[in-house]
Protein backbone atom coordinates (compact mmCIF):
# COMPACT_ATOMS: atom_id res chain seq x y z
CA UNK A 1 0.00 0.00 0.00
CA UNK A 2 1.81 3.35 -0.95
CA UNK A 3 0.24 7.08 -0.35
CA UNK A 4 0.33 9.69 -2.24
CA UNK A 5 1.12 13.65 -2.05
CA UNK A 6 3.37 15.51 0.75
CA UNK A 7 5.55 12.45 2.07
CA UNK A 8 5.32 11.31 5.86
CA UNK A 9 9.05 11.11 6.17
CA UNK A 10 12.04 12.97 4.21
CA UNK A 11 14.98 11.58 5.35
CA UNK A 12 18.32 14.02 3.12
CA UNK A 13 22.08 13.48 3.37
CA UNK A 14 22.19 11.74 7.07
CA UNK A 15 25.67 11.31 8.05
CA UNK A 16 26.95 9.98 11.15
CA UNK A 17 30.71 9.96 12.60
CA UNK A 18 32.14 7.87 15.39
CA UNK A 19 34.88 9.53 17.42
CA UNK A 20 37.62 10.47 15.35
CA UNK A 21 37.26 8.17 12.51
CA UNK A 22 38.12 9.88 9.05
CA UNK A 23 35.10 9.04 6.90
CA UNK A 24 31.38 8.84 8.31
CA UNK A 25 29.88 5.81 8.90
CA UNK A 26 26.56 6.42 7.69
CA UNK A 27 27.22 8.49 4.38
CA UNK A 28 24.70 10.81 2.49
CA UNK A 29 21.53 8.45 3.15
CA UNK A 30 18.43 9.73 1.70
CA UNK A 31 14.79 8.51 1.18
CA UNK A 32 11.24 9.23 1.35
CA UNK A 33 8.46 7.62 2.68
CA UNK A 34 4.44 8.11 1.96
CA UNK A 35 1.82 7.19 4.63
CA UNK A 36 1.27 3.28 4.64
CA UNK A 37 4.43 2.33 2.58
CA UNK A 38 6.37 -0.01 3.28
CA UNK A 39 10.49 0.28 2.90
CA UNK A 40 12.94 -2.51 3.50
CA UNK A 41 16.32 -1.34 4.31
CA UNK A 42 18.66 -4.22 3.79
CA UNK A 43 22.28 -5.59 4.05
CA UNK A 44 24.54 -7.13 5.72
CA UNK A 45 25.38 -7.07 9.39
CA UNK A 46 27.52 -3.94 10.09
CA UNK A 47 26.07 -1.98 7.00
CA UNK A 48 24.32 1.03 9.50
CA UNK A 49 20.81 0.03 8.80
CA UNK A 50 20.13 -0.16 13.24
CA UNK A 51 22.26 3.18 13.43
CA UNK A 52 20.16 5.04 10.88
CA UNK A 53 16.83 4.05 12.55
CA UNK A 54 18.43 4.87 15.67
CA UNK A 55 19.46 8.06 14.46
CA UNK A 56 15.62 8.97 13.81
CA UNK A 57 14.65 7.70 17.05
CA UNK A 58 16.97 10.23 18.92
CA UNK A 59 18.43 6.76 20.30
CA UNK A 60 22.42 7.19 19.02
CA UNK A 61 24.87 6.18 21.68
CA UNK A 62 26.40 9.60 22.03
CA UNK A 63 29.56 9.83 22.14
CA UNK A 64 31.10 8.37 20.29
CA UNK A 65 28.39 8.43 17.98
CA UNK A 66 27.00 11.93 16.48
CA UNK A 67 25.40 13.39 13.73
CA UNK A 68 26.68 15.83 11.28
CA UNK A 69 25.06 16.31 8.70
CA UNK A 70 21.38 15.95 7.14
CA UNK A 71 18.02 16.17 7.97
CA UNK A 72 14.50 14.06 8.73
CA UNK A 73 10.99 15.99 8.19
CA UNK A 74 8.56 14.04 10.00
CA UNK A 75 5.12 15.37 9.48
CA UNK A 76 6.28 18.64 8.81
CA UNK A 77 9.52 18.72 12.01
CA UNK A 78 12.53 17.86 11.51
CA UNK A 79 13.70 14.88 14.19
CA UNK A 80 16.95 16.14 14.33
CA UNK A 81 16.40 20.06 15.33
CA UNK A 82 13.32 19.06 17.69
CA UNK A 83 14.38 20.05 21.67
CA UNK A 84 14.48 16.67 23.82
CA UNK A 85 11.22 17.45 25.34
CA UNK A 86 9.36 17.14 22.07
CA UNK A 87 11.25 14.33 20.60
CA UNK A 88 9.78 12.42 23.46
CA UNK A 89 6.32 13.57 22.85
CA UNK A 90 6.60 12.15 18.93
CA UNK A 91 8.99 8.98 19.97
CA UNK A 92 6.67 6.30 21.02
CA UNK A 93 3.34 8.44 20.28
CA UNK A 94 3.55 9.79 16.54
CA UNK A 95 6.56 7.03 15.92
CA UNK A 96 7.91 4.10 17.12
CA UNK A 97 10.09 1.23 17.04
CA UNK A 98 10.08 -2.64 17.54
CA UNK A 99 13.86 -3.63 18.31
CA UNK A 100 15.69 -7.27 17.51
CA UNK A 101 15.28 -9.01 20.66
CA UNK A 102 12.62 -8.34 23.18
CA UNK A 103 14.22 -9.72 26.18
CA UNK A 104 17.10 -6.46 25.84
CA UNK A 105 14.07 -4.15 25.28
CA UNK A 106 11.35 -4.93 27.52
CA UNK A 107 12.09 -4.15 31.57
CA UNK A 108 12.38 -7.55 33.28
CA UNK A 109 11.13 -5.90 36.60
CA UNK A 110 7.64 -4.89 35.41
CA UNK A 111 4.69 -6.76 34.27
CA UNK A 112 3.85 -6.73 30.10
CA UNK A 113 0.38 -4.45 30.83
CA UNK A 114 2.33 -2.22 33.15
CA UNK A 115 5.09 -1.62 30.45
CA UNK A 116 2.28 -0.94 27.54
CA UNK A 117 -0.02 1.06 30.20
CA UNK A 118 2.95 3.43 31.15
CA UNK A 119 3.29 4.06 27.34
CA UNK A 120 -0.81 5.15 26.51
CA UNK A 121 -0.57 7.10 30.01
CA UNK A 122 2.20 9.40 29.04
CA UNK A 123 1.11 9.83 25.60
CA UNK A 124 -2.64 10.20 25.71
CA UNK A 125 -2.78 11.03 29.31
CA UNK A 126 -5.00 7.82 30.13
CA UNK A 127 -6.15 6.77 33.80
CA UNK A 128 -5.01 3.89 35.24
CA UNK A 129 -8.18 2.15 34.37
CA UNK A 130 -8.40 2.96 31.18
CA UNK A 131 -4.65 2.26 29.81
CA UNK A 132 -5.26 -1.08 31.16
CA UNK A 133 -7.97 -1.88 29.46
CA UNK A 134 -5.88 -0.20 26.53
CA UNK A 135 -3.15 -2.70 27.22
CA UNK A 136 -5.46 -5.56 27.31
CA UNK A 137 -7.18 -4.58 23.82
CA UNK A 138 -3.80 -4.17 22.71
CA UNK A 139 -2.58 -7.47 23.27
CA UNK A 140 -5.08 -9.07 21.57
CA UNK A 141 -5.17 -6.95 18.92
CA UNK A 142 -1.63 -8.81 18.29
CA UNK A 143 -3.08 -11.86 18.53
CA UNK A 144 -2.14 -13.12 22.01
CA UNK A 145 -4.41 -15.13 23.43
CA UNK A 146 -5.88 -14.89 27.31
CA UNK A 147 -4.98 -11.27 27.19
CA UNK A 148 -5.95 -10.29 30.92
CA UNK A 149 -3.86 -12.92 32.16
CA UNK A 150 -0.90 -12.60 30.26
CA UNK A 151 -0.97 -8.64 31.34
CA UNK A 152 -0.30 -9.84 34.90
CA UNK A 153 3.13 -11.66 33.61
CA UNK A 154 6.54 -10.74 33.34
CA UNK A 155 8.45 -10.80 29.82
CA UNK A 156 10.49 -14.08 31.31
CA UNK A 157 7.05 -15.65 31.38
CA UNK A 158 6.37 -15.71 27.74
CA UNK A 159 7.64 -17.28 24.60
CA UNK A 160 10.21 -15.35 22.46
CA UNK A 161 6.84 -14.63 20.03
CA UNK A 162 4.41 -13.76 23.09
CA UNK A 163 7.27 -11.44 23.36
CA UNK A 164 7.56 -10.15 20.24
CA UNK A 165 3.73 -9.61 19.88
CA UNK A 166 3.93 -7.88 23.16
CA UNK A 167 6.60 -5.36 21.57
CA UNK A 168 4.72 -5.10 18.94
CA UNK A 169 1.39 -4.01 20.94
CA UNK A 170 3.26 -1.59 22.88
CA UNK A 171 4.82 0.32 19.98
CA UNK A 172 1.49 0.15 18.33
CA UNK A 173 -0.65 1.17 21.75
CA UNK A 174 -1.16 5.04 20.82
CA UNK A 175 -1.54 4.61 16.99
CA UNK A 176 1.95 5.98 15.63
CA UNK A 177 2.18 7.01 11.62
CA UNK A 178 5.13 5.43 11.65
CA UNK A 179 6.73 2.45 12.82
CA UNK A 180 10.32 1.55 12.87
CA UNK A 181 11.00 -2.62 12.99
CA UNK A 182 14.65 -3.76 13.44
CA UNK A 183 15.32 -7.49 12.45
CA UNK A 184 11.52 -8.00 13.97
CA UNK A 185 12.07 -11.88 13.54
CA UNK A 186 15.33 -12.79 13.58
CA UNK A 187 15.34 -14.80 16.75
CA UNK A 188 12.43 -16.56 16.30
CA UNK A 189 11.39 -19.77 14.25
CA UNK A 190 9.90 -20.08 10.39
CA UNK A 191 6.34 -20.79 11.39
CA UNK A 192 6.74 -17.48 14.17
CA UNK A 193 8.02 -15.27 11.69
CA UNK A 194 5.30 -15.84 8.90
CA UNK A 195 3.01 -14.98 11.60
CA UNK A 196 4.45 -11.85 12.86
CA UNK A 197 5.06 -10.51 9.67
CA UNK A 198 1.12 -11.10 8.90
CA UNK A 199 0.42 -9.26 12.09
CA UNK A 200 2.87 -6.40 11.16
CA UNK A 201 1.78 -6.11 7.74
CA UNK A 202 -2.13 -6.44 8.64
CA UNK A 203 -1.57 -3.53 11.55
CA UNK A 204 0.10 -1.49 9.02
CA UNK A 205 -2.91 -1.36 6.31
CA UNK A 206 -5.48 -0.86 9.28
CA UNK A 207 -4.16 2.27 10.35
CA UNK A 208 -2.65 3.36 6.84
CA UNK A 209 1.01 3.53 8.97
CA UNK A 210 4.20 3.38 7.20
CA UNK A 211 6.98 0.69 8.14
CA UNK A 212 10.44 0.78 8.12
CA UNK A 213 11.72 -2.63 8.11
CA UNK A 214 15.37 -3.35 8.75
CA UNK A 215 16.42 -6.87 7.44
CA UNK A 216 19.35 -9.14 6.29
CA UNK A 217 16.20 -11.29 4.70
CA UNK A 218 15.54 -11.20 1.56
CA UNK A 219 12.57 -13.25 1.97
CA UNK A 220 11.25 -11.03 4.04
CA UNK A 221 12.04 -8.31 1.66
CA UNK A 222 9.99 -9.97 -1.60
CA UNK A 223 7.12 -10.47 1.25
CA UNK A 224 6.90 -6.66 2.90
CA UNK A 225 8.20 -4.23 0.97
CA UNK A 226 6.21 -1.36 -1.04
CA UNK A 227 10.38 -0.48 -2.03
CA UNK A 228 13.71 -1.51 -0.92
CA UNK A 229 17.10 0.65 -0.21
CA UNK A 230 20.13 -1.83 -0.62
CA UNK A 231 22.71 -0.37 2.15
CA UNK A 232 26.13 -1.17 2.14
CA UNK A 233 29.00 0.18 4.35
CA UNK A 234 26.67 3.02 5.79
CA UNK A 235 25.96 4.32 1.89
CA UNK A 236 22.11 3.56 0.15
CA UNK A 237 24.07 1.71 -2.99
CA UNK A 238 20.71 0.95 -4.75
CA UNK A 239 17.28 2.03 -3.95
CA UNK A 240 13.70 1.50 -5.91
CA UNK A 241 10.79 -0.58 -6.06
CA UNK A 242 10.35 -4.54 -4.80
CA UNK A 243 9.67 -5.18 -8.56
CA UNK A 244 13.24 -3.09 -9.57
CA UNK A 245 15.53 -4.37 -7.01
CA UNK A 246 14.32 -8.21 -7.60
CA UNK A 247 13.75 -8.29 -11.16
CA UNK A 248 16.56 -6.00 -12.56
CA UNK A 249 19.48 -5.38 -9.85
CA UNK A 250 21.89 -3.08 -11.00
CA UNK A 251 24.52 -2.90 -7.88
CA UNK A 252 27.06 -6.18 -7.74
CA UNK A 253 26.24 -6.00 -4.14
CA UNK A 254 22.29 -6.36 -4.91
CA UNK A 255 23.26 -8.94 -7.47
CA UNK A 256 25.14 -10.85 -4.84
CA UNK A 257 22.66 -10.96 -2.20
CA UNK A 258 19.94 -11.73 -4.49
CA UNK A 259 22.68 -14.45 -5.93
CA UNK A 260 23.69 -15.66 -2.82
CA UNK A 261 19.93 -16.84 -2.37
CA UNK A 262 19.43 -21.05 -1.95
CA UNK A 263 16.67 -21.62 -4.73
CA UNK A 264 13.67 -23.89 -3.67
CA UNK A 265 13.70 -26.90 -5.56
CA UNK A 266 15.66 -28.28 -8.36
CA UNK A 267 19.09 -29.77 -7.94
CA UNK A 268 21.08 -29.13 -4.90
CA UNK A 269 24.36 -26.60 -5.39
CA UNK A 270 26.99 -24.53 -3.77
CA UNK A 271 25.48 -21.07 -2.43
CA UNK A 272 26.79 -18.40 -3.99
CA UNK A 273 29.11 -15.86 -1.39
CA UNK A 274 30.19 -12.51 -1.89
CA UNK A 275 33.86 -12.61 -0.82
CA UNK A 276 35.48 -10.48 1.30
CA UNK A 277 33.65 -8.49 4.59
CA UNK A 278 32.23 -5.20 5.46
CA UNK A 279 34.94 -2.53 6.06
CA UNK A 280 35.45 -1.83 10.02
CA UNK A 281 33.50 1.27 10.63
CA UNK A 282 36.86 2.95 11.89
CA UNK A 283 38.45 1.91 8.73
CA UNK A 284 35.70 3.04 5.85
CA UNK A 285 37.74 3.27 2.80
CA UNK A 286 37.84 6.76 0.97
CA UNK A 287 35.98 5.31 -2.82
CA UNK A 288 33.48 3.26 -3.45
CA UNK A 289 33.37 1.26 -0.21
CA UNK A 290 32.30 -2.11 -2.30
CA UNK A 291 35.17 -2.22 -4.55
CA UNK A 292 37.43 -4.45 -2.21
CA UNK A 293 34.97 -7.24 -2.69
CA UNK A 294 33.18 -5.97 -6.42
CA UNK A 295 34.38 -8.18 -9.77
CA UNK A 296 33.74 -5.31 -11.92
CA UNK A 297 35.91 -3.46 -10.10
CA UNK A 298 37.76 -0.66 -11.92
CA UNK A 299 40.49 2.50 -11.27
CA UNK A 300 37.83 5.02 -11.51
CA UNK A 301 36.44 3.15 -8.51
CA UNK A 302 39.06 4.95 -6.47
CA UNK A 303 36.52 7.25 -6.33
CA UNK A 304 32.67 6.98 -4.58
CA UNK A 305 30.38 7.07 -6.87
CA UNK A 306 27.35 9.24 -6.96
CA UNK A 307 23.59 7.74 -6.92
CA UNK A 308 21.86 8.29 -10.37
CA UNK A 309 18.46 7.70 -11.70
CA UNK A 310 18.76 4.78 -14.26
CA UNK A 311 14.61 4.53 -14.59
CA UNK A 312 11.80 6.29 -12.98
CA UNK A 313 12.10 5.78 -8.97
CA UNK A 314 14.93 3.63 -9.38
CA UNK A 315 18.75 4.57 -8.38
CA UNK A 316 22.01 2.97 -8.12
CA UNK A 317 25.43 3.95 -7.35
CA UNK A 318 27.95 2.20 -9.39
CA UNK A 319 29.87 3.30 -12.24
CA UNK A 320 29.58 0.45 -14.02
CA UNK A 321 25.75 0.45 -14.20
CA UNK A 322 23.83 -0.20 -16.06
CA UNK A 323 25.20 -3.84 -15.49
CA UNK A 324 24.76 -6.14 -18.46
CA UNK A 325 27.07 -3.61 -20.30
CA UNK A 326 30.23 -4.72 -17.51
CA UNK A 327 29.13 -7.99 -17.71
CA UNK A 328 29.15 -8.00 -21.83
CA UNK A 329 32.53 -6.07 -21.61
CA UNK A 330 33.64 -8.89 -18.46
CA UNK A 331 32.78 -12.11 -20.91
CA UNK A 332 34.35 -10.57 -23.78
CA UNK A 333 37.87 -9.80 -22.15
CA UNK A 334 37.63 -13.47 -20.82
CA UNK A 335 37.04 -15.20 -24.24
């Protein structure tokens, strides 16, 4: 479901440092996102997809972390000039975020329905009556079963997808425009994770809210996303539609993930890998930050390249797009 008109979030030229480290670690992202879209940030582990939704949550770890540079219009404010009075007004009432694993986010010491009341109470300035029996239709909103008595429990006393549902009703309690989900269901198992995503993506067209989801999962990608920005080494290196990213990649590194995919069915083969790692974030290398680990790899690489438009809302950042060109040149020098 996309919207249409003024978008719900401008996000233009984010950069983040840590300490003294030469180059940024989060470089020049930039995207847009309409009321209930869905966009799928994804790459590999260490790529700054948690630090730029952290980053819009006001959540950064600073020091050493800090911003310098860019800017995030949320309905009209920009997160990053708001004082930290308001932030908390719009962080976990107008936005929100479900984190990785529950168990580091949830407070061990308090009861599920007191952690989700506390929320509606400071926000919409409930009674104690009433954000219960907000936390209660909350939780089964998300699906978990003998509500009342589960509000009584402690996060300990559930399963890793009670949990997760639990997360999920609390971020969702005072009906944000925009929700923020980091590796939702990484921890839990297949059958789990088809579920939550169902609830996540059924929530989302219900009350027209647009979700940020930030994956390693492809599968999850093909399944969620509205459009996709392909992050590597803190930079977007390819962004557009579900359709654009899956059917015609145009970044090696989209190539590889998408390659490095196990196919259902057929005969059984080697996985393809992308050699190589992600640069340190201390050490970021001055070019384009894939080239270490790219096969079309060139001197003019030495150099990062810029994001262009190579069709309508999709971009890529490689000189050597569009692709099947270095790939005809690649064949030919090898025949």
């Amino acid at each position: 479901m996309t919207g249409s008109g003024t978008p719900l979030l401008e996000v233009a030229n984010l950069e983040l440092r840590i300490g003294a480290a030469p180059e940024p670690i989060v470089d020049g992202v930039s995207f847009t996102l309409d009321p209930g879209e869905t966009l799928c940030i994804v790459g590999e582990s260490g790529c700054g997809k948690s630090l730029t939704a952290l980053a819009l949550m006001g959540l950064l770890a600073t020091p050493p972390l800090r911003r310098t540079a860019g800017t995030a219009l949320f309905q009209g404010e920009d997160l990053f000039a708001l004082s930290q009075d308001r932030l908390r007004q719009v962080r976990g009432g107008r936005m929100a975020m479900i984190f990785q694993e529950p168990m580091s986010s949830l407070n061990p010491a308090l009861k599920i329905g007191e952690q989700i009341a506390e929320s509606v109470r400071v926000h919409q300035g409930l009674g104690t009556e009433a954000a219960r029996a907000r936390a209660v239709e909350m939780l089964e909103r998300v699906g978990i079963p003998a509500a009342e008595k589960r509000l009584d429990e402690y996060p300990h006393q559930l399963s890793g997808g009670m949990r997760q549902r639990a997360m999920i009703a609390m971020a969702l309690a005072n009906d944000p425009s925009l929700l923020i989900a980091d590796e939702p269901t990484t921890a839990l198992d297949v059958t789990i994770q088809a579920q939550i995503l169902d609830l996540m993506r059924n929530l989302s067209e219900e009350s027209d809210a647009a979700l940020i989801m930030i994956t390693h999962d492809l599968g999850v990608v093909a399944e969620m996303a509205d459009k996709v920005a392909v992050m590597y080494a803190g930079r977007i290196v390819e962004a557009g539609s579900t359709a654009q990213i899956f059917d015609d990649p145009q970044h090696p590194y989209t190539l590889g993930l998408i390659s490095s995919m196990p196919a259902l069915g057929g005969a059984r083969s080697r996985l393809v890998t992308i050699p190589g790692s992600v640069p340190s974030p201390t050490d970021m290398p001055s070019g384009c930050r894939f080239a270490a680990r790219c096969p079309f790899v060139g001197p003019d690489c030495a150099v990062a390249p810029p994001g262009r438009e190579i069709a309508q809302g999709h971009s890529v950042a490689c000189w050597r797009a569009p692709l099947e060109e270095a790939m005809a040149e690649r064949q030919e020098r090898s025949a």
